[in-house]
N, C-alpha and C. Protein backbone atom coordinates (compact mmCIF):
# COMPACT_ATOMS: atom_id res chain seq x y z
N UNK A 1 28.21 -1.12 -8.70
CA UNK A 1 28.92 -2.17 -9.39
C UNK A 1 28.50 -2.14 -10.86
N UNK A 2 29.72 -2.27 -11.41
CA UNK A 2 29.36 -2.33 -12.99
C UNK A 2 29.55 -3.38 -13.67
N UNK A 3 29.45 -4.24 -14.41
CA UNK A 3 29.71 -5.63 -14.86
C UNK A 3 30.64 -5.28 -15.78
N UNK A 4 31.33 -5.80 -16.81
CA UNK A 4 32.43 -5.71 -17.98
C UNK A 4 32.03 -7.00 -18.77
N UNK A 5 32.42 -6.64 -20.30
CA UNK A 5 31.97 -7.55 -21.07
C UNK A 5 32.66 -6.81 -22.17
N UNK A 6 33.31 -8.08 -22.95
CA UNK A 6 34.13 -8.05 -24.13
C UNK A 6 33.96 -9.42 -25.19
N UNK A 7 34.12 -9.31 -25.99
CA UNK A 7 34.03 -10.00 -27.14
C UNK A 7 35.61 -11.06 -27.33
N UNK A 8 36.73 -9.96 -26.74
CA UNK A 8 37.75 -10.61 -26.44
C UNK A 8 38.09 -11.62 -25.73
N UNK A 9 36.96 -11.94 -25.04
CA UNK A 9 37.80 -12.79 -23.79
C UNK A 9 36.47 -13.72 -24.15
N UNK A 10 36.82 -14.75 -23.15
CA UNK A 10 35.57 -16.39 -23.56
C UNK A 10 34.53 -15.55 -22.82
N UNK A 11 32.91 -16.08 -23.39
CA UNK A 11 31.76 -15.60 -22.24
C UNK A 11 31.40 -16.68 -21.05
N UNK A 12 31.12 -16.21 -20.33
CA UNK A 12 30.67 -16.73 -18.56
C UNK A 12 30.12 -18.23 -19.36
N UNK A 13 30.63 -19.45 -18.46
CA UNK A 13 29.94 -20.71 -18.61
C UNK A 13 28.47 -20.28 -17.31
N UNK A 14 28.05 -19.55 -16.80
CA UNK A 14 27.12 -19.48 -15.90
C UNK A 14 26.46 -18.10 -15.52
N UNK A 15 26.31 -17.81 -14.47
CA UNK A 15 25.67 -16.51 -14.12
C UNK A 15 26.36 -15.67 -13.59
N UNK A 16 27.42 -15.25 -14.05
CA UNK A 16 28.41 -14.74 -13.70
C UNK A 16 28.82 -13.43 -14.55
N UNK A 17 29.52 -12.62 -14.14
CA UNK A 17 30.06 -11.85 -15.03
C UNK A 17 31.56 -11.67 -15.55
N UNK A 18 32.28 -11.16 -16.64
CA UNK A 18 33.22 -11.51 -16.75
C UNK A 18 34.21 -10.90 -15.75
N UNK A 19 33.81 -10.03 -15.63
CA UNK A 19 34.58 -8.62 -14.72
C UNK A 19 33.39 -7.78 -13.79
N UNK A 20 33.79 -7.19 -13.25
CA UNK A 20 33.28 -6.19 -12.14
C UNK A 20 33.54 -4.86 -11.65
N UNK A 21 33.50 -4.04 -11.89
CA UNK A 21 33.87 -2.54 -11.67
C UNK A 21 33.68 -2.24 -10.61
N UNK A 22 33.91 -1.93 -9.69
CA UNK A 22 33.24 -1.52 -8.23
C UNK A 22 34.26 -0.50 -7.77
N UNK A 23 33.96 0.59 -7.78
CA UNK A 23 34.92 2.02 -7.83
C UNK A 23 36.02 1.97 -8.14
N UNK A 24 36.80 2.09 -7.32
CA UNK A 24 38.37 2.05 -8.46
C UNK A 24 38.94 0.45 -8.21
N UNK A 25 38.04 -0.52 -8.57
CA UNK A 25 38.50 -1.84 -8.46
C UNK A 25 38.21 -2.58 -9.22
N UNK A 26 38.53 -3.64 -9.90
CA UNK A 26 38.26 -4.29 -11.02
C UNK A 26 38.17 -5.85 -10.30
N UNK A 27 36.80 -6.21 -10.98
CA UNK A 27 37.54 -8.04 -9.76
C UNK A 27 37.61 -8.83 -11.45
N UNK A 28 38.16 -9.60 -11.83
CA UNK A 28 38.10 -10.28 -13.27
C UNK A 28 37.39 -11.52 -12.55
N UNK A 29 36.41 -12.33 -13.20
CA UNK A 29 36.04 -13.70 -12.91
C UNK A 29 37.24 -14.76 -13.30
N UNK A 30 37.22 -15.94 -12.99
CA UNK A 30 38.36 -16.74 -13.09
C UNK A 30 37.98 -16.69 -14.97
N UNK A 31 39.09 -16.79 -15.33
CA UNK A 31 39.82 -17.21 -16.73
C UNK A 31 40.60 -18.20 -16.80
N UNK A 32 40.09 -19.19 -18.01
CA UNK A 32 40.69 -20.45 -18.36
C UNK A 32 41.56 -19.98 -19.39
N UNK A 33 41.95 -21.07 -20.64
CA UNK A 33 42.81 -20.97 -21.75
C UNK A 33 41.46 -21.39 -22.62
N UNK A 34 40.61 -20.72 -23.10
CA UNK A 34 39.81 -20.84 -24.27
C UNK A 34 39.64 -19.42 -24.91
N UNK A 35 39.82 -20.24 -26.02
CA UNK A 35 39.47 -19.38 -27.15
C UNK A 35 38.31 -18.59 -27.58
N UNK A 36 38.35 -17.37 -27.13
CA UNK A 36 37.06 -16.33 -27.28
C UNK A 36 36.48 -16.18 -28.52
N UNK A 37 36.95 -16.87 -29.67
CA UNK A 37 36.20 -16.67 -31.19
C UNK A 37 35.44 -17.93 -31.20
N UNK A 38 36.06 -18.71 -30.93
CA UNK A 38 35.22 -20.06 -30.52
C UNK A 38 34.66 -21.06 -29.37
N UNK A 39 34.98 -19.88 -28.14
CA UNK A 39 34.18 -20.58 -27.08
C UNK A 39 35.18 -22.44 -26.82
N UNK A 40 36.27 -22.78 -27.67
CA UNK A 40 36.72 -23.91 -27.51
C UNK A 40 37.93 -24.08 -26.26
N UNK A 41 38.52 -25.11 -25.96
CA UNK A 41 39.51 -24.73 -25.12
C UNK A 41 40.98 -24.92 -26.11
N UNK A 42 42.15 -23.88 -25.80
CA UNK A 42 42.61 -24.21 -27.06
C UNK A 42 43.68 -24.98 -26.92
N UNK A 43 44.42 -26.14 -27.76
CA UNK A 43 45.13 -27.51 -27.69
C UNK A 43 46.75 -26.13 -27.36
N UNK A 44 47.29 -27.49 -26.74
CA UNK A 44 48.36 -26.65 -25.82
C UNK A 44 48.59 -27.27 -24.73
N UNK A 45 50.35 -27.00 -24.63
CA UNK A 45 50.71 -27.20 -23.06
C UNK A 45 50.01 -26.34 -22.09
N UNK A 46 50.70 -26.54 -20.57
CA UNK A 46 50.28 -25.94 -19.98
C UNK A 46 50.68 -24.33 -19.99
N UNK A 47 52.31 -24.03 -20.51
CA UNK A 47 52.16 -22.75 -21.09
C UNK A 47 51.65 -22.08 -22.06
N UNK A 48 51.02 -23.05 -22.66
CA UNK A 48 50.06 -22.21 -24.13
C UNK A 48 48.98 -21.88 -23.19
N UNK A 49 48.52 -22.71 -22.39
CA UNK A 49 47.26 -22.61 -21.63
C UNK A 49 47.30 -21.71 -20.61
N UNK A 50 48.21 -21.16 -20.03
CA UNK A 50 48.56 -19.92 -19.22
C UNK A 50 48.54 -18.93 -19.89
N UNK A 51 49.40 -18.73 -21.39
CA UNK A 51 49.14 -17.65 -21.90
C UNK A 51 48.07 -17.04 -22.63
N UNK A 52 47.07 -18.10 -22.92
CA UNK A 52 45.77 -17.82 -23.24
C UNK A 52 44.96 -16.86 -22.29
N UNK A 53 44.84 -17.81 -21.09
CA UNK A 53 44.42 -17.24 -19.68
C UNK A 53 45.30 -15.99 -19.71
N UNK A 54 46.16 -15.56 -19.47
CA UNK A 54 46.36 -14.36 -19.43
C UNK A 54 45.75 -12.95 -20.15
N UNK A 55 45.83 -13.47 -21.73
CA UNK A 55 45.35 -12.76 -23.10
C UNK A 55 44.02 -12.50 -22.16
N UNK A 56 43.08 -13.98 -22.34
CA UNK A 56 42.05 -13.22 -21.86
C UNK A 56 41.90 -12.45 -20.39
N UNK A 57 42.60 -12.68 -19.53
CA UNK A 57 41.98 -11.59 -18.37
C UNK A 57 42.55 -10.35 -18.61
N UNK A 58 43.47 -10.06 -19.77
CA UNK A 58 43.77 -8.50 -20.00
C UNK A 58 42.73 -8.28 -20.76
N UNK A 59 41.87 -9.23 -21.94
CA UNK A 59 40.95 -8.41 -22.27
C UNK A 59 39.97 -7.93 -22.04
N UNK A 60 39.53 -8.59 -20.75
CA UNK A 60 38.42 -8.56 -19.73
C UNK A 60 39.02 -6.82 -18.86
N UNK A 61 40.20 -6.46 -18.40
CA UNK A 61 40.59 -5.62 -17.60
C UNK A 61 40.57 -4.22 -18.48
N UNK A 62 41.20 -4.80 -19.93
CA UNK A 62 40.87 -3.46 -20.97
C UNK A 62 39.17 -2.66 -21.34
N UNK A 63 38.74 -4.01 -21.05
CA UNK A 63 37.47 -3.34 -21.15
C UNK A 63 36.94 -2.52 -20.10
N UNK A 64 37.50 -2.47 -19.00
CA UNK A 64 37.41 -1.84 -18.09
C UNK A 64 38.17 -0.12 -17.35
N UNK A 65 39.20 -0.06 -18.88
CA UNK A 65 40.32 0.83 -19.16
C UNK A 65 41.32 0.15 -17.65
N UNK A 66 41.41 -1.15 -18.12
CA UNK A 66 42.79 -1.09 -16.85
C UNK A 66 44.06 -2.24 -17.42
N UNK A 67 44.43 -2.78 -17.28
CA UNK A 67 45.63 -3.44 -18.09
C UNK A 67 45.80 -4.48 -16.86
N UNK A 68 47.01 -5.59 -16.95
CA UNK A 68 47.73 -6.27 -16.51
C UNK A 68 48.40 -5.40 -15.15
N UNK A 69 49.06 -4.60 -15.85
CA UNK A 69 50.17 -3.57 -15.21
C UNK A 69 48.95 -3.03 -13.58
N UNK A 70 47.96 -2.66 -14.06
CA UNK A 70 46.99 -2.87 -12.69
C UNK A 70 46.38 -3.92 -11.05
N UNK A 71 47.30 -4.73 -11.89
CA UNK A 71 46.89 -5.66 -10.75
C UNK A 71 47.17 -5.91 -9.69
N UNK A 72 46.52 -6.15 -8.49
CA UNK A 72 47.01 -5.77 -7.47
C UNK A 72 47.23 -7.61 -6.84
N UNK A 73 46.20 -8.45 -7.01
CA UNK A 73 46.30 -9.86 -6.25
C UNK A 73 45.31 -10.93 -7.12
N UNK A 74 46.40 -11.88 -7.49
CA UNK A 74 46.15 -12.91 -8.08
C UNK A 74 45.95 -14.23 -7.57
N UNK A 75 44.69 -15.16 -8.14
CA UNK A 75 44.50 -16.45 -7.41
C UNK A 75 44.80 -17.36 -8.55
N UNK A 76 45.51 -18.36 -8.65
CA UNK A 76 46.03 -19.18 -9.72
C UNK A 76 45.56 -20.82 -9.02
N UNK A 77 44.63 -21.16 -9.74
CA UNK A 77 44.33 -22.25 -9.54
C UNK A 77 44.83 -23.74 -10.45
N UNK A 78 45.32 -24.55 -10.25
CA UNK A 78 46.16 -25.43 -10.90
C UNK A 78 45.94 -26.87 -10.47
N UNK A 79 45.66 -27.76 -11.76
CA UNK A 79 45.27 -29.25 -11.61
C UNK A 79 46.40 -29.79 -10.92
N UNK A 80 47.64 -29.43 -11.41
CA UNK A 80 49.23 -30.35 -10.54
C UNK A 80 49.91 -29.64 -11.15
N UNK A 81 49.97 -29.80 -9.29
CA UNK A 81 51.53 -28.57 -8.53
C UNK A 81 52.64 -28.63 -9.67
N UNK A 82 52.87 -29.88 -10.35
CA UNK A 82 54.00 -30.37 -11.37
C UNK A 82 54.55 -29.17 -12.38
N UNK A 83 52.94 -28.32 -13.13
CA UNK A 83 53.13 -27.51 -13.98
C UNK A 83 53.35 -26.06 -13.66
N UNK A 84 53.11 -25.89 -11.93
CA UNK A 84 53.49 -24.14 -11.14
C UNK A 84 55.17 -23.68 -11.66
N UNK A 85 56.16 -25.07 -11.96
CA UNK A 85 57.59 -23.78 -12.34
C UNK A 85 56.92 -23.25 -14.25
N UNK A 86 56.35 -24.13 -14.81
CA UNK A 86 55.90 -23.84 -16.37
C UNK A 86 54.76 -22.20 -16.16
N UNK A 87 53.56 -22.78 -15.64
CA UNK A 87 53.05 -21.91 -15.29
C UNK A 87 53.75 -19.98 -14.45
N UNK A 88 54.63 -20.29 -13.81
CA UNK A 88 55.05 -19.52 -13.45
C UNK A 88 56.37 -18.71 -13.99
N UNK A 89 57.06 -19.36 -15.15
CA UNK A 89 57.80 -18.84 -16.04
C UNK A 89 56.83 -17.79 -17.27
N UNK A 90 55.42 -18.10 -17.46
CA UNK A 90 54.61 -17.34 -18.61
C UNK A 90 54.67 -16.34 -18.07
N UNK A 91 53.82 -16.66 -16.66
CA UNK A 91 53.17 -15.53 -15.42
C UNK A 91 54.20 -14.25 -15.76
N UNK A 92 55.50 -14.74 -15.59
CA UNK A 92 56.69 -13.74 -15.61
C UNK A 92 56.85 -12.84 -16.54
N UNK A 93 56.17 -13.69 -17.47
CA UNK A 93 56.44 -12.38 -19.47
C UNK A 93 55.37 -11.48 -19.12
N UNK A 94 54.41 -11.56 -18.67
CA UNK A 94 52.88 -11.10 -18.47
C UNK A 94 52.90 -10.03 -17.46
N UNK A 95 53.27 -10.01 -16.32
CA UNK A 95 53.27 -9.38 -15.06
C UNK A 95 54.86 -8.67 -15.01
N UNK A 96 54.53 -7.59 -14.45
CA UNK A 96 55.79 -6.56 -14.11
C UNK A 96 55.83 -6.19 -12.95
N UNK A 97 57.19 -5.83 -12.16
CA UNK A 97 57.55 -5.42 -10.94
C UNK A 97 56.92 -3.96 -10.58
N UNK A 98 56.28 -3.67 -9.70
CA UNK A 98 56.48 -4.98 -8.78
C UNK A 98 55.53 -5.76 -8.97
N UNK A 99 55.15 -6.60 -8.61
CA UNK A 99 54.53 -7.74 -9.10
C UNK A 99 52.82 -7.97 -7.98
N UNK A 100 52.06 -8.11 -8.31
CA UNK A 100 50.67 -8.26 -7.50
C UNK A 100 51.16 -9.50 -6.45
N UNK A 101 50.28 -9.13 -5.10
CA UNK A 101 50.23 -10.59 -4.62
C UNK A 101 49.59 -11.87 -5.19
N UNK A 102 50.03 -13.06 -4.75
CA UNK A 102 49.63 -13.97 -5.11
C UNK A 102 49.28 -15.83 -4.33
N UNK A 103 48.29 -15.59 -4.90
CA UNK A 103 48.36 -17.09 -4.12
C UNK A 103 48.30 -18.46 -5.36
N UNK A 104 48.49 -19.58 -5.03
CA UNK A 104 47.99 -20.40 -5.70
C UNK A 104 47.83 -21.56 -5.59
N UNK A 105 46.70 -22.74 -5.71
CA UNK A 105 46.49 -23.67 -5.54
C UNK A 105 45.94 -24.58 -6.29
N UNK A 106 46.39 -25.74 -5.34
CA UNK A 106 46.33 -26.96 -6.50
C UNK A 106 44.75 -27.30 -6.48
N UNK A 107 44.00 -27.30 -7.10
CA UNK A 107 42.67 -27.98 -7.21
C UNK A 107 42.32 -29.67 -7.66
N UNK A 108 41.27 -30.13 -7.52
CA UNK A 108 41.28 -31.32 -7.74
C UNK A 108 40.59 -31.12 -9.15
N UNK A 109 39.89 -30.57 -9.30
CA UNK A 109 38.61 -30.07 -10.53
C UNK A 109 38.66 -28.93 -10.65
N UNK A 110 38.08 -27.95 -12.29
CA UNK A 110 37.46 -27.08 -12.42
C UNK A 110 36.68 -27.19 -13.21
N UNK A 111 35.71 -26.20 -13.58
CA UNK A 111 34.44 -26.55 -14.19
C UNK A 111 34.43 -27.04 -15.84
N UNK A 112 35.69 -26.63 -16.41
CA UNK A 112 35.63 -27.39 -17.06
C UNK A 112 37.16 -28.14 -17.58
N UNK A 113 37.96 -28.76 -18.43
CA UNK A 113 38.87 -29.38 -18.71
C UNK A 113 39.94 -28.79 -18.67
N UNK A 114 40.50 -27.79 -17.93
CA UNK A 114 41.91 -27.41 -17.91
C UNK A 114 42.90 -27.33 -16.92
N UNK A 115 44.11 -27.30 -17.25
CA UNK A 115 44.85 -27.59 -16.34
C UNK A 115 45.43 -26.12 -15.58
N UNK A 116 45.02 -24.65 -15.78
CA UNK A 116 44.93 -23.38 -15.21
C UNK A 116 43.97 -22.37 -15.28
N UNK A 117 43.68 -22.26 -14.22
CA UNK A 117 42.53 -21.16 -13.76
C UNK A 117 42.86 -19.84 -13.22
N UNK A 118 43.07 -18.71 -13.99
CA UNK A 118 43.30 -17.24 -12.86
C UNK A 118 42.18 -16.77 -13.02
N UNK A 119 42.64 -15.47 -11.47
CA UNK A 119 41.33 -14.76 -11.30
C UNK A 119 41.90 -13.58 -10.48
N UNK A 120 42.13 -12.47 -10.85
CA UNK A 120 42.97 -10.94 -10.68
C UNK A 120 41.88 -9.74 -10.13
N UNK A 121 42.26 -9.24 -9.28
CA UNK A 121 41.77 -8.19 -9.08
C UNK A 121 42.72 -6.70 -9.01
N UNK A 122 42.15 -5.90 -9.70
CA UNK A 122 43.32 -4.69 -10.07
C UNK A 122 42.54 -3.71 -9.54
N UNK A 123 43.89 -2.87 -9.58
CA UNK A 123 43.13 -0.93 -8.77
C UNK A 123 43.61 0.26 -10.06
N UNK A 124 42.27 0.60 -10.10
CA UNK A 124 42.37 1.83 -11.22
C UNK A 124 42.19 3.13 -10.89
């Protein structure tokens, strides 16, 4: 196992790593919508806040030489169900056919203030 680490993407609130290499597999840790120059979360709907989250788990996957286009199964975690058609219209600019599996659920909390959480695992 190899860890991944970029400058691009926010750093771990914990003991965690951002990414994971483990032979031809990439696991990304969950990604919020914050801003990797400033560690802040950044002001925004919930599609600004999806497409953040996205930015960063490609830059987490590049560091790993793998892209978006790699992904094989996605977990999308979400404060209310309300914002999954918003959320899932970004998802669409981001992701290409065929498209990774996916799950997603509504949470009550995440660790910290946002209203979307992904977390991708790709094959390289």
């Amino acid at each position: 196992m190899h860890p991944l680490s970029t400058d691009d993407a926010p750093a771990s609130i914990g003991p965690f790593s951002q990414g994971v290499r483990d032979g031809d597999r990439i696991y990304v840790s969950g990604q919020g919508p914050v801003d990797p120059d400033t560690g802040e979360i950044i002001d925004g709907d919930i599609a600004a806040q999806t497409e953040r989250t996205l930015e960063n788990i490609d830059a987490v996957l590049r560091a790993g030489d793998a892209s978006l286009e790699d992904v094989v199964k996605v977990t999308v975690f979400v404060q209310d169900m309300d914002d999954y058609d918003a959320i899932n219209e970004v998802y669409g600019e981001y992701m290409t056919d065929p498209y990774p599996a996916r799950s997603a659920v509504q949470v009550e909390d995440l660790p910290i203030d946002i209203g979307v959480e992904i977390e991708v695992v790709a094959s390289v």
